[in-house]
N, C-alpha and C. Protein backbone atom coordinates (compact mmCIF):
# COMPACT_ATOMS: atom_id res chain seq x y z
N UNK A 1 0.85 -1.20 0.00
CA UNK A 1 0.00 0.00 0.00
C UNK A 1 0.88 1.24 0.00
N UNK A 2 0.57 2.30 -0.88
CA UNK A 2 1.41 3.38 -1.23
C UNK A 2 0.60 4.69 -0.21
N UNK A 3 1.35 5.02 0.73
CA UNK A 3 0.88 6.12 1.95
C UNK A 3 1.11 7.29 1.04
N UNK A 4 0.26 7.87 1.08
CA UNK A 4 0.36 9.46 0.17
C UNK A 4 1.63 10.12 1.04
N UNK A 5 1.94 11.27 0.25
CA UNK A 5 2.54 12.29 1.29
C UNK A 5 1.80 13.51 1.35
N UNK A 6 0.38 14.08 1.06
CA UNK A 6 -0.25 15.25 1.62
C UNK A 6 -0.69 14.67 2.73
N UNK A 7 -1.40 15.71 3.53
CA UNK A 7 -2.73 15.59 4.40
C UNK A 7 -3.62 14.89 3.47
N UNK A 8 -3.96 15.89 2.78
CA UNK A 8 -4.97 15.69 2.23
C UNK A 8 -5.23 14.00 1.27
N UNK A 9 -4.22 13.83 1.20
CA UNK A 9 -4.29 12.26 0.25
C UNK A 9 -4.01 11.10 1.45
N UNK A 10 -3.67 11.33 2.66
CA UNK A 10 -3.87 10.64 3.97
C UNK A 10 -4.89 10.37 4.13
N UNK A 11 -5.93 11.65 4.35
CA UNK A 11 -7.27 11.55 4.55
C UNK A 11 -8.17 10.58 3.37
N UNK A 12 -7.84 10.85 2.12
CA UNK A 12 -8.93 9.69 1.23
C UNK A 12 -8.51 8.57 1.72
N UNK A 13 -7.40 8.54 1.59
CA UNK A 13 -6.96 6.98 2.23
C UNK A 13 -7.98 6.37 3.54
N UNK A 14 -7.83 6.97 4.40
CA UNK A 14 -7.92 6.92 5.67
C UNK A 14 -10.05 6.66 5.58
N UNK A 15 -10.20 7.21 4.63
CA UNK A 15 -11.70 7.00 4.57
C UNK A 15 -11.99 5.90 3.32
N UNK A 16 -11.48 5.34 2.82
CA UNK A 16 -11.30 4.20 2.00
C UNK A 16 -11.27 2.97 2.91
N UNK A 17 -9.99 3.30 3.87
CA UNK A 17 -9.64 2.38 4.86
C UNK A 17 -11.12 1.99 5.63
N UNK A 18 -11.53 2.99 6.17
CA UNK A 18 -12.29 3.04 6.93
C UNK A 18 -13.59 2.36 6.88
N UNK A 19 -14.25 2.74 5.24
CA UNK A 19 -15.29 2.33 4.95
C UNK A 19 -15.37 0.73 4.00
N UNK A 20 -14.17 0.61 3.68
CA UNK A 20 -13.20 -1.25 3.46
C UNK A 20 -13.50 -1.73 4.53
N UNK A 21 -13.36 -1.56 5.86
CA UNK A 21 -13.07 -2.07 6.84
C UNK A 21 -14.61 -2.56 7.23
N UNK A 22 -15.42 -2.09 7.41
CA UNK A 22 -16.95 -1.80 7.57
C UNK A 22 -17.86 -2.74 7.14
N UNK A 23 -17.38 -3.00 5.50
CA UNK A 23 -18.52 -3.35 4.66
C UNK A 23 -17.60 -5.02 4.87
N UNK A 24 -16.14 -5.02 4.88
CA UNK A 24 -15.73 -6.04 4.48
C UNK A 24 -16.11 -7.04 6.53
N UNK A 25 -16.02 -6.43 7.62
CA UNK A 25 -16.11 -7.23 8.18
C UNK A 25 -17.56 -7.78 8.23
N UNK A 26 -18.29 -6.58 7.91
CA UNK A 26 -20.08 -7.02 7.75
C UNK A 26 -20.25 -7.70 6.71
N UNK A 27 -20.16 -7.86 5.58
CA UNK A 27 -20.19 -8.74 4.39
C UNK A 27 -19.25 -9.76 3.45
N UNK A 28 -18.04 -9.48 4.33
CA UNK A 28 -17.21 -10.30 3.77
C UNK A 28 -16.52 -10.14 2.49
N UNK A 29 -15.34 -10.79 1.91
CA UNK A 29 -14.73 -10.71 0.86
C UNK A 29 -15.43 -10.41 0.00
N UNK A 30 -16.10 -11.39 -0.50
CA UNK A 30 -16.92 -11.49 -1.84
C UNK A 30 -18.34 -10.88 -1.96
N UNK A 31 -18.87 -10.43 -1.13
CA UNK A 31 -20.29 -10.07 -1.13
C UNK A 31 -19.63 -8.19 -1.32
N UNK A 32 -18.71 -8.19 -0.61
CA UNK A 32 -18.39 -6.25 -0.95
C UNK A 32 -17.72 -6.24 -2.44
N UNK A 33 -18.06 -5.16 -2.84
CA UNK A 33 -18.11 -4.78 -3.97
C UNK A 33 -17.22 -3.35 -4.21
N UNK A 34 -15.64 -3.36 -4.72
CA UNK A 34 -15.20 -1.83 -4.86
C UNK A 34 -16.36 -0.76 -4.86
N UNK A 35 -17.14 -1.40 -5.60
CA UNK A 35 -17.93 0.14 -5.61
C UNK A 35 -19.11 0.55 -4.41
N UNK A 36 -19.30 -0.63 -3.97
CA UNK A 36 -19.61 -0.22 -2.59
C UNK A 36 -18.69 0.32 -1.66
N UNK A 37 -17.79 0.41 -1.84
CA UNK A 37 -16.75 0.32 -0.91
C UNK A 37 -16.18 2.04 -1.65
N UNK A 38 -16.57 2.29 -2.96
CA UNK A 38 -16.52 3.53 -3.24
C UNK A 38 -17.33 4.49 -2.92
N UNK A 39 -18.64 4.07 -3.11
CA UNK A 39 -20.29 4.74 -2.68
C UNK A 39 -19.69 4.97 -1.18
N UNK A 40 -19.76 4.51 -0.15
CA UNK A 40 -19.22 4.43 1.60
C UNK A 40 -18.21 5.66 1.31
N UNK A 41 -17.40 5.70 0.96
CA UNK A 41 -16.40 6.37 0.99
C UNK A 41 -16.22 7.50 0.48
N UNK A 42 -16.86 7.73 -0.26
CA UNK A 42 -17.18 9.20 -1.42
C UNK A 42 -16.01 9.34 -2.12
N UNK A 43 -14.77 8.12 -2.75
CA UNK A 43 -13.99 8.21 -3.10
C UNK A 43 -14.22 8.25 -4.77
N UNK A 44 -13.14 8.41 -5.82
CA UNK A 44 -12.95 7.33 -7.23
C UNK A 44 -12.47 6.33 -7.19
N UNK A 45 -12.83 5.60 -8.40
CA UNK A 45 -11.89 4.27 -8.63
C UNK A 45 -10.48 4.54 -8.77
N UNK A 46 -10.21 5.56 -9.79
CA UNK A 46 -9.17 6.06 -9.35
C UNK A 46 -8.01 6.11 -8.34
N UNK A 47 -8.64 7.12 -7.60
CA UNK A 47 -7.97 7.34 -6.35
C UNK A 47 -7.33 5.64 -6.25
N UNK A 48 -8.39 5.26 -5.45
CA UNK A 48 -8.81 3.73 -5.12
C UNK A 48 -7.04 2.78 -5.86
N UNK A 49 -7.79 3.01 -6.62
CA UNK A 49 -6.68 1.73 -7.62
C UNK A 49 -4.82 2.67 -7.49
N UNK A 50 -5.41 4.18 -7.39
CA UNK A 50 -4.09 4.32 -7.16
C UNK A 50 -3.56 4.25 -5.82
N UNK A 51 -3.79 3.23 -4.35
CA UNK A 51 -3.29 3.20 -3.55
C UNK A 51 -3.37 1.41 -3.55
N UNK A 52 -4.33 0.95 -4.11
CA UNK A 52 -4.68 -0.36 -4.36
C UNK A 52 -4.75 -1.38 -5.50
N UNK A 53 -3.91 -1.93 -6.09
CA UNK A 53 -4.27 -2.48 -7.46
C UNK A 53 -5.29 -3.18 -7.80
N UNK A 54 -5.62 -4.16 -6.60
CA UNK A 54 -7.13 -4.68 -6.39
C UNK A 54 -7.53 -4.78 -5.22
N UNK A 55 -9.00 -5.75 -5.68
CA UNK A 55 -9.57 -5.47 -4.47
C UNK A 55 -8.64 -6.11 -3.48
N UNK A 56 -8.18 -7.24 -3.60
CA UNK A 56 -7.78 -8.31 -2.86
C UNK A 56 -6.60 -7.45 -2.16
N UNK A 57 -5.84 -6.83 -2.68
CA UNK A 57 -4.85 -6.00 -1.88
C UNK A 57 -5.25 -5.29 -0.69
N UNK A 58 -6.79 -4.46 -1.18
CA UNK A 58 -7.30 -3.73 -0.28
C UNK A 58 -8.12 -4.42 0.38
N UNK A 59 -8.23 -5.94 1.01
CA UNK A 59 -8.43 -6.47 1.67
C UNK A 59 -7.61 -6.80 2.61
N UNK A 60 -6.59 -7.14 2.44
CA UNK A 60 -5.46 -7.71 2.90
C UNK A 60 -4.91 -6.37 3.90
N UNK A 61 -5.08 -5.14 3.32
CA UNK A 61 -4.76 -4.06 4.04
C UNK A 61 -5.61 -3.68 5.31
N UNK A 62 -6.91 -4.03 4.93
CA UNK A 62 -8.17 -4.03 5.61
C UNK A 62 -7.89 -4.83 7.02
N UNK A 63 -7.27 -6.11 6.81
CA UNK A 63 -7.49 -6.96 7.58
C UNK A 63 -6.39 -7.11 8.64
N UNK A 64 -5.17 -6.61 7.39
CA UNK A 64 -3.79 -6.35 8.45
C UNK A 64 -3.88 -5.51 9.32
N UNK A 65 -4.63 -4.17 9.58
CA UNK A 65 -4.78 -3.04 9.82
C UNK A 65 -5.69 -3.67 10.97
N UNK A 66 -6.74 -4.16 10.95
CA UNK A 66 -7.63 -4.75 12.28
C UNK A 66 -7.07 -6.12 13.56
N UNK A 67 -6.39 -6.63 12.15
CA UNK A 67 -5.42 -7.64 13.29
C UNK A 67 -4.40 -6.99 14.01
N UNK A 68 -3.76 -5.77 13.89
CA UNK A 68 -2.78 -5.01 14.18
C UNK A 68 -3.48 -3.83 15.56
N UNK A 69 -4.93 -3.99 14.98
CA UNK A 69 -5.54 -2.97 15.95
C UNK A 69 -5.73 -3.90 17.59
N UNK A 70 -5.86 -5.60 16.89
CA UNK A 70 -5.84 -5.74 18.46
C UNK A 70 -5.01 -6.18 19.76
N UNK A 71 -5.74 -5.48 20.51
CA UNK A 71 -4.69 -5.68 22.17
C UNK A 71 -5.43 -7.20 22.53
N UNK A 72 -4.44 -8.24 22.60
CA UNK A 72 -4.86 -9.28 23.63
C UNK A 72 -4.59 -9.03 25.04
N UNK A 73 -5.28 -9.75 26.10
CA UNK A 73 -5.23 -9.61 27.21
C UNK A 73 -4.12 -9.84 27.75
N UNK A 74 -3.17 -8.80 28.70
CA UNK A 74 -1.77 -9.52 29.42
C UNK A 74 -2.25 -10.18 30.53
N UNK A 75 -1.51 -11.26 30.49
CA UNK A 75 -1.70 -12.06 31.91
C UNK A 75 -0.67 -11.01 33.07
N UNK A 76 -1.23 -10.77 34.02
CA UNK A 76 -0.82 -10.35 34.94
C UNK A 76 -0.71 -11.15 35.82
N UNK A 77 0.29 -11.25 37.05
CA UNK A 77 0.15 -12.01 38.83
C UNK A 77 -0.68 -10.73 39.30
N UNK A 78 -1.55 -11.16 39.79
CA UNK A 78 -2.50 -10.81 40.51
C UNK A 78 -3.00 -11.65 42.04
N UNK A 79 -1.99 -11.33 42.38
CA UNK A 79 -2.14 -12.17 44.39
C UNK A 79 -2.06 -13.50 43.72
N UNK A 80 -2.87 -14.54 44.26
CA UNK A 80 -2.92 -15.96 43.87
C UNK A 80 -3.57 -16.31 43.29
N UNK A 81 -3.24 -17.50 42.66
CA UNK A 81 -3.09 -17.91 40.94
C UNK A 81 -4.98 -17.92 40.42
N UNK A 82 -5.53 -17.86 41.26
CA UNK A 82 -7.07 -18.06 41.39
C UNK A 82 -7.88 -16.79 40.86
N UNK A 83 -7.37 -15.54 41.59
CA UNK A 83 -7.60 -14.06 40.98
C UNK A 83 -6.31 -13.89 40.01
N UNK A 84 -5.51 -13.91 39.59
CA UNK A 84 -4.56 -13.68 38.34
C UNK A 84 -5.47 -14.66 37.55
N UNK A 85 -6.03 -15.88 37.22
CA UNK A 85 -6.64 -16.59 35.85
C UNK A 85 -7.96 -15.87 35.57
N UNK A 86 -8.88 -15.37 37.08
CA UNK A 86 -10.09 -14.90 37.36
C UNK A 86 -9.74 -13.26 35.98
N UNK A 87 -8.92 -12.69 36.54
CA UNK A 87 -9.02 -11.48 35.90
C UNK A 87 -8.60 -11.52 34.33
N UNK A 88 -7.85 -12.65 33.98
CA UNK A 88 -7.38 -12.62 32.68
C UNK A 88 -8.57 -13.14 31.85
N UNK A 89 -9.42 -14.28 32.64
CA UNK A 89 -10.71 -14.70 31.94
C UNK A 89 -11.39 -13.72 31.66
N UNK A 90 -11.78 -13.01 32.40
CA UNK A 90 -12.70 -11.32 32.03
C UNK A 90 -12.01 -10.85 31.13
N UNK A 91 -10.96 -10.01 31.36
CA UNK A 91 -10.26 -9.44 30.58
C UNK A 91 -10.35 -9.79 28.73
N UNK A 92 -9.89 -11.06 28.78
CA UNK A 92 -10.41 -12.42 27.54
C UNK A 92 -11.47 -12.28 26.76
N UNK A 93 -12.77 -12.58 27.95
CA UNK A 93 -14.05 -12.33 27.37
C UNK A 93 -14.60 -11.04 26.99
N UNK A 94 -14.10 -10.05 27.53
CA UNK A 94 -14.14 -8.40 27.14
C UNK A 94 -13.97 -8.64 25.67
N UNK A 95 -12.85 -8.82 25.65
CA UNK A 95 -12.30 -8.38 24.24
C UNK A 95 -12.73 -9.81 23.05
N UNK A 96 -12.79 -11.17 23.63
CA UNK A 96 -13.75 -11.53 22.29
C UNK A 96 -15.24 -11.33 22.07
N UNK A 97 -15.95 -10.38 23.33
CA UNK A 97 -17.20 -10.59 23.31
C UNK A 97 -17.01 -9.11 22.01
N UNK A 98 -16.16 -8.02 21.97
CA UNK A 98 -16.13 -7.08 21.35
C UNK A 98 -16.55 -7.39 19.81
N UNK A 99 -18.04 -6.84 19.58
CA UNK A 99 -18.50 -7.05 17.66
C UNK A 99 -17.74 -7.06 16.75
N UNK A 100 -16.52 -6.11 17.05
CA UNK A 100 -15.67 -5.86 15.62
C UNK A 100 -14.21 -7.51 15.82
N UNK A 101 -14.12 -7.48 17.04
CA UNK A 101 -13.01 -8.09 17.24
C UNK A 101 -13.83 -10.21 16.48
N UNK A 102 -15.28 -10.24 16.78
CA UNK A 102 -16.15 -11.45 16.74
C UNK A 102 -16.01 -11.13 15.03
N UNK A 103 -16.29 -10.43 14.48
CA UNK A 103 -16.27 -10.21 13.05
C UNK A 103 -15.09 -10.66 12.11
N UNK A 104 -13.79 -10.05 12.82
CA UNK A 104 -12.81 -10.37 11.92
C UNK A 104 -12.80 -12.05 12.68
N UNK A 105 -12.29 -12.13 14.09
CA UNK A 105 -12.80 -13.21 13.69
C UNK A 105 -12.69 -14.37 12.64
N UNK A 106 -14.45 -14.28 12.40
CA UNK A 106 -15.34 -15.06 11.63
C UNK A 106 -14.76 -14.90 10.33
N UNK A 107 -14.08 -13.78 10.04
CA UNK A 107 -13.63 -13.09 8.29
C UNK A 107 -12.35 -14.02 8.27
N UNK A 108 -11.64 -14.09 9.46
CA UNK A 108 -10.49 -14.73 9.01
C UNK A 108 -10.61 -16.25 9.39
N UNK A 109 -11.54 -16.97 9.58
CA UNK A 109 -11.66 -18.10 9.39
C UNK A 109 -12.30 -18.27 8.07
N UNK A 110 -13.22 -17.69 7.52
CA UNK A 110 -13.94 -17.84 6.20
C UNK A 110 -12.88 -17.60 5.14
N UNK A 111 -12.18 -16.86 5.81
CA UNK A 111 -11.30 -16.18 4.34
C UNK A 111 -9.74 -17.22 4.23
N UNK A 112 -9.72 -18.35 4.92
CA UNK A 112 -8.42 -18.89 5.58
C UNK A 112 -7.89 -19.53 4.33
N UNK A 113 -8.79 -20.13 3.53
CA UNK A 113 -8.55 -20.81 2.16
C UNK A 113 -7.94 -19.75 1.31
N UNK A 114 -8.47 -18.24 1.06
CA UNK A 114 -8.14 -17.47 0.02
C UNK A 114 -6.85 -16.68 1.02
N UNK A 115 -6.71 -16.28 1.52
CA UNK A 115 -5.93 -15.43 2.31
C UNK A 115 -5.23 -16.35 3.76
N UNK A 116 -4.52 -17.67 3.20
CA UNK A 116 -3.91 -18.12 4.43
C UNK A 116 -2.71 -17.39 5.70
N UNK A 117 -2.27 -16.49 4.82
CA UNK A 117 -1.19 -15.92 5.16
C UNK A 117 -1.86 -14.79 6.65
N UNK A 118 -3.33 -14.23 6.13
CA UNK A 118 -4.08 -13.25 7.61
C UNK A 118 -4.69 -14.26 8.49
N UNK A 119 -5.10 -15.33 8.15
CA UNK A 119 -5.74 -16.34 9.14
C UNK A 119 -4.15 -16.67 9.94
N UNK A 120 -2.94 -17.07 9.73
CA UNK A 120 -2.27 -17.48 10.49
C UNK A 120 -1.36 -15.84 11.36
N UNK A 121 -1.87 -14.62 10.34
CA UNK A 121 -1.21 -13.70 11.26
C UNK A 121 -2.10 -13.06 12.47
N UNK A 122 -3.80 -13.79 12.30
CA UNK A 122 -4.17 -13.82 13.29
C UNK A 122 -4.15 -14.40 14.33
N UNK A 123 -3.51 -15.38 14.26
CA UNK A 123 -3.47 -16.68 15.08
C UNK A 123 -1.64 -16.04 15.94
N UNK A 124 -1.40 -15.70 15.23
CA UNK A 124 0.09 -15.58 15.77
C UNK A 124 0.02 -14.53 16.50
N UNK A 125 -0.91 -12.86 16.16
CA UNK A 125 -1.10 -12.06 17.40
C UNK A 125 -2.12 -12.40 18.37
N UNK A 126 -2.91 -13.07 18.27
CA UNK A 126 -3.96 -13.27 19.05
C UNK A 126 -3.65 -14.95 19.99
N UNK A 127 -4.26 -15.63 19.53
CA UNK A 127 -4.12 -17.02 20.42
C UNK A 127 -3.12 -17.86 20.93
N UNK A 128 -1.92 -17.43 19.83
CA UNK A 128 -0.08 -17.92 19.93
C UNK A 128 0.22 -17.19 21.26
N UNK A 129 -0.01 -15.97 21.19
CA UNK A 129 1.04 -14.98 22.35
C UNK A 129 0.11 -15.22 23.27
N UNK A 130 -1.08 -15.29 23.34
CA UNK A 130 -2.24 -15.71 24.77
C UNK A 130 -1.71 -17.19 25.31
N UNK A 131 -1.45 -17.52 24.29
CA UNK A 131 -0.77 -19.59 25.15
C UNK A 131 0.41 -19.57 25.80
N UNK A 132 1.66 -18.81 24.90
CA UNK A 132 2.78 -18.71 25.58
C UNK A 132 2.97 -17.88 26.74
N UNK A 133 2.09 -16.99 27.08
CA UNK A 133 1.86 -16.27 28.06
C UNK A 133 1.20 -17.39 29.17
N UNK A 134 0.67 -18.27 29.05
CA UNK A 134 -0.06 -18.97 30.14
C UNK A 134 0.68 -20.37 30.42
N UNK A 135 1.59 -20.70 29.72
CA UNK A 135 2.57 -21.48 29.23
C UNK A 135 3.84 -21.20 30.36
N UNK A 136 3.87 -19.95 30.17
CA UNK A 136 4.95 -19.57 30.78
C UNK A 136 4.22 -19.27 32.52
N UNK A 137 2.86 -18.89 32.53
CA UNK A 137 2.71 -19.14 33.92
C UNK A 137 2.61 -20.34 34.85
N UNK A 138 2.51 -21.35 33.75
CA UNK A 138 2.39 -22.71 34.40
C UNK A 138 3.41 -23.39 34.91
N UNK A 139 4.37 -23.15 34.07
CA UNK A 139 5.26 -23.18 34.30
C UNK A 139 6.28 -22.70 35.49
N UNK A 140 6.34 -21.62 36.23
CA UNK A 140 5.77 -21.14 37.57
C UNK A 140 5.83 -21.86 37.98
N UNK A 141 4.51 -22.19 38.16
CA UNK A 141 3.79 -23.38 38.89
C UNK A 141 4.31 -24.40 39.03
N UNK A 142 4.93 -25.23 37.92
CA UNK A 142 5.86 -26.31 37.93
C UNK A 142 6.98 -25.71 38.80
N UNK A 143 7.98 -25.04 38.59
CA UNK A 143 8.65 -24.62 39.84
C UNK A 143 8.70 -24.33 41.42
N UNK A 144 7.19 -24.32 41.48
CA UNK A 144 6.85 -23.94 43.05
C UNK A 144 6.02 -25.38 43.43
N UNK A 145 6.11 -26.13 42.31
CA UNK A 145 5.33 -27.91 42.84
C UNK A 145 3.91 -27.83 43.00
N UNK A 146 3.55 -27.02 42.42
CA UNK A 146 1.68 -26.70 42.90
C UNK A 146 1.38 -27.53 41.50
N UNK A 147 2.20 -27.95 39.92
CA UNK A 147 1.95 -28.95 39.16
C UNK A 147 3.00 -30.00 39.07
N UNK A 148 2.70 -30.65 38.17
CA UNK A 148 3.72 -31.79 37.88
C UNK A 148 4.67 -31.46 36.93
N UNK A 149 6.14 -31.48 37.14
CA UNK A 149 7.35 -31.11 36.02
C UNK A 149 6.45 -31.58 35.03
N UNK A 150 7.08 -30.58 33.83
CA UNK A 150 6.66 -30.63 32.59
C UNK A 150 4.86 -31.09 31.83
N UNK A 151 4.15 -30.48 33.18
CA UNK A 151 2.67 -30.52 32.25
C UNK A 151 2.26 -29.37 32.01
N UNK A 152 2.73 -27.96 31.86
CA UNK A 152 2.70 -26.64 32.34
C UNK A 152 1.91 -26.78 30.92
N UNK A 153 2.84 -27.56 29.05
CA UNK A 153 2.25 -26.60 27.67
C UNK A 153 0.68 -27.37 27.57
N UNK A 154 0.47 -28.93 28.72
CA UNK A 154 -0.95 -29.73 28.47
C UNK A 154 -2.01 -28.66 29.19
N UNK A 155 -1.34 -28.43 30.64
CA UNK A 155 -1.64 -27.32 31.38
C UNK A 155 -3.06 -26.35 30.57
N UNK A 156 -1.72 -25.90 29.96
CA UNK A 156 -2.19 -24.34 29.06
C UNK A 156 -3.53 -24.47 27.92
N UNK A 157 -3.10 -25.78 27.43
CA UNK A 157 -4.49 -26.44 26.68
C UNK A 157 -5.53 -26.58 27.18
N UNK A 158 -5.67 -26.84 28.45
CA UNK A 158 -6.76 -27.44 29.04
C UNK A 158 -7.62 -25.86 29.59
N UNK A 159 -6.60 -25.08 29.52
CA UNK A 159 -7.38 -24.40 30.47
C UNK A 159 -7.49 -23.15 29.11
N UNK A 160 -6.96 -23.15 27.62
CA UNK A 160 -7.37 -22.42 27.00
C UNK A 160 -8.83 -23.28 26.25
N UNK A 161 -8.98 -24.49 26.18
CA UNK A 161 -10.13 -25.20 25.75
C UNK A 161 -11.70 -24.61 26.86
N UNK A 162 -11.40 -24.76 27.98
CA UNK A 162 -12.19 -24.51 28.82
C UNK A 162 -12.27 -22.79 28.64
N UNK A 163 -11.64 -22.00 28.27
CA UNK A 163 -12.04 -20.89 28.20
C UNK A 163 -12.92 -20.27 26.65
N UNK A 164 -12.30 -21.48 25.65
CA UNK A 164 -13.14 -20.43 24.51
C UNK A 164 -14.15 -21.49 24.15
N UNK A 165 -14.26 -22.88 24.25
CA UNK A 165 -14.88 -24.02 23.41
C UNK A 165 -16.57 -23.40 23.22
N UNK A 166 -17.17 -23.09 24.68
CA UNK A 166 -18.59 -22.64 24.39
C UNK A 166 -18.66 -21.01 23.74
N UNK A 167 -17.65 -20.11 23.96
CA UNK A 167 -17.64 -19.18 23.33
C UNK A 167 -17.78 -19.25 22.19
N UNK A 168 -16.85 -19.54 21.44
CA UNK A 168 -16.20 -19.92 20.09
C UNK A 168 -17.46 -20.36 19.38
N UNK A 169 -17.62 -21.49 19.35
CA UNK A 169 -18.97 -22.24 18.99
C UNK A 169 -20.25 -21.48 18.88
N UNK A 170 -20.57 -20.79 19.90
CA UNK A 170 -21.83 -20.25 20.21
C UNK A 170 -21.10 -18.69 19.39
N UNK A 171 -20.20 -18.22 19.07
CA UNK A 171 -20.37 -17.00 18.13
C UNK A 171 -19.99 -17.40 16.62
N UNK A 172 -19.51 -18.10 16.39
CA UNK A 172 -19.25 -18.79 14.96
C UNK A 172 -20.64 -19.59 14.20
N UNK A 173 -21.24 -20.30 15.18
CA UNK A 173 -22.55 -21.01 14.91
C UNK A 173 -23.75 -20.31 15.08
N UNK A 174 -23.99 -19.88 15.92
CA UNK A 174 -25.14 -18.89 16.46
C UNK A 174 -25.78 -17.37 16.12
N UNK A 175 -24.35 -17.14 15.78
CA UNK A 175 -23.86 -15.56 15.78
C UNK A 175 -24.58 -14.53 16.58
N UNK A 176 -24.42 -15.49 17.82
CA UNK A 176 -25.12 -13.95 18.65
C UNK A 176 -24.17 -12.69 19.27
N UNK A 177 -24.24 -11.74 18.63
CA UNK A 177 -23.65 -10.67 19.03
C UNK A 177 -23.76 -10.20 20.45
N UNK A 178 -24.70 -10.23 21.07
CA UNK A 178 -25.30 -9.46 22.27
C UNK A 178 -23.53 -9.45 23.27
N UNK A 179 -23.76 -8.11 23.95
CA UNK A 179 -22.72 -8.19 24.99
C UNK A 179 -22.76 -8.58 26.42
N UNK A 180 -21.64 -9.64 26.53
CA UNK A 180 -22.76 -9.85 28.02
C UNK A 180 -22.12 -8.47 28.80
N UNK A 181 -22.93 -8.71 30.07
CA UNK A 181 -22.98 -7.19 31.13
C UNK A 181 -21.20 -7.98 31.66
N UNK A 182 -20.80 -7.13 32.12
CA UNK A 182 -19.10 -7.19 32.99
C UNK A 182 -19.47 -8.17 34.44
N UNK A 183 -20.78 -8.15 35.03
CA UNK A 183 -20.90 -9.15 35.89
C UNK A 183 -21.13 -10.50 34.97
N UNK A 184 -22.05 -10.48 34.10
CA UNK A 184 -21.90 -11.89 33.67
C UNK A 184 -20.66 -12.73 32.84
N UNK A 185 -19.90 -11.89 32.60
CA UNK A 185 -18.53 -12.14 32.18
C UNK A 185 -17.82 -12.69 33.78
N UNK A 186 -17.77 -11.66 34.41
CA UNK A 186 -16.90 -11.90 35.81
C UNK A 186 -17.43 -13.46 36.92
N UNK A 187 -19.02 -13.67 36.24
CA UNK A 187 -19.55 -15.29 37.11
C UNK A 187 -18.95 -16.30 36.39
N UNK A 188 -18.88 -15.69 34.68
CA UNK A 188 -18.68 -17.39 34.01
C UNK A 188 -17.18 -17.70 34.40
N UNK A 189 -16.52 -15.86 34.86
CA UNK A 189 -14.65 -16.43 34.50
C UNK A 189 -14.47 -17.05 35.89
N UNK A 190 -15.34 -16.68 37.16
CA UNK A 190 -15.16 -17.81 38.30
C UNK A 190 -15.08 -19.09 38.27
N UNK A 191 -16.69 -19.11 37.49
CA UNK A 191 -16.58 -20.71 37.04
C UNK A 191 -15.78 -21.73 36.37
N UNK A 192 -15.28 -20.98 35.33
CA UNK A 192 -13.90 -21.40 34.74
C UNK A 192 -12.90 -21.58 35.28
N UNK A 193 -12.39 -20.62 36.45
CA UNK A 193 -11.24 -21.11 37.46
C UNK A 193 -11.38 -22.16 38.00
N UNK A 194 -12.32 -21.96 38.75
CA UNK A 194 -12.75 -23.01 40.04
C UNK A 194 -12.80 -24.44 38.81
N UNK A 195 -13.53 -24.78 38.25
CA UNK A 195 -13.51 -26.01 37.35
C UNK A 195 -12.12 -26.32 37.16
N UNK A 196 -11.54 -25.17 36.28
CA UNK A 196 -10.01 -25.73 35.76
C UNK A 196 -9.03 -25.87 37.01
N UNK A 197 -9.07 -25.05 38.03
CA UNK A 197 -8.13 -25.27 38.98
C UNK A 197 -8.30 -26.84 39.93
N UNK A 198 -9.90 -26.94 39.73
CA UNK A 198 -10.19 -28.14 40.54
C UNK A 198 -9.47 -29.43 39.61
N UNK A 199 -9.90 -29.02 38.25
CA UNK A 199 -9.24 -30.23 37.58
C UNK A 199 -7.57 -30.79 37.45
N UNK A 200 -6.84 -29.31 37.62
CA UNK A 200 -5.57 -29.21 37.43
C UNK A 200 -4.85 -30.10 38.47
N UNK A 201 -5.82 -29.73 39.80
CA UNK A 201 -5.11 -30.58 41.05
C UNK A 201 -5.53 -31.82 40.72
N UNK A 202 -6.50 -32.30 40.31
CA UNK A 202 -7.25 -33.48 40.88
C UNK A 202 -5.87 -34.40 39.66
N UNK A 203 -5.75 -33.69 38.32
CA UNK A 203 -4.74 -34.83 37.46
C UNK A 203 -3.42 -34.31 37.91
């Protein structure tokens, strides 16, 4: 993508971007249409083609640009290990319950066949750095004997399965958008501790 050097050729950009971004997470690759995506924007084809050769470029820009926009949750120590998983589960569910964040998403699993290269650079900012982060807390744990040497990366599976499996499912299948309220986020991420921590000891 070729960044103007006015203001002023920042700005078409920036509203190209904007209104790409929009139509493509609401309708997807193939259902948006440049010229919808021109109509939104009050741009030309022109312009357009001169920052984009196609559409597919200005998808790819679209999508890099939203995977780039997001913050995953840091695991923090937070007192004991019970409130540190408690707050990262919220934290978690905040941000996948977020519409735009559920959208791409869904775009970059649909789009994984045509565009493998954004499905795995989503995977690499988003769910890669969330594992090794919990990976590395379990690990911890293995050091202080509260687990068993070397189950810290099964660890991390078990307790990232238990955090997205009914999520995941129920927004990919269902597509219910609704947000839950910050208390009903904060009961399910109890429940999720208490389950996974009960299970962690019990194997």
């Amino acid at each position: 993508m070729l960044v103007p050097a006015s203001a002023r050729g920042r700005k078409r950009l920036e509203r190209i971007i904007e209104a790409a971004t929009e139509l493509f997470l609401r309708d997807g690759f193939i259902a948006t249409s440049i010229e919808a995506v021109l109509e939104a924007s009050g741009g030309s084809k022109a312009t357009l083609y001169s920052y984009f050769s196609t559409k597919e470029d200005l998808f790819r820009a679209v999508v890099d640009e939203a995977i780039r926009g997001i913050a995953p949750p840091r695991l923090e120590r937070r007192g004991d290990i019970r409130t540190t998983l408690t707050e990262y589960v919220v934290r978690t569910f905040e941000c996948l319950s977020a519409p735009r964040h559920r959208a791409l998403l869904r775009l970059a699993i649909i789009e994984r066949e045509r565009f493998p290269d954004l499905a795995r650079r989503y995977y690499e900012h988003g769910p890669m750095q969330s594992r090794q982060a919990l990976v590395q807390l379990f690990r911890e744990l293995e050091n202080q004997r509260v687990l068993r040497p070397g189950t810290a990366a099964d660890v991390a599976d078990l307790f990232i399965g238990s955090l997205t499996h009914s999520w995941l499912l129920e927004a990919l299948f269902l597509g219910d958008d609704r947000i839950p309220s910050t208390d009903e986020i904060r009961e399910k991420a109890a429940r999720i501790v208490e389950r996974f921590l009960a299970s962690a000891r019990n194997g």
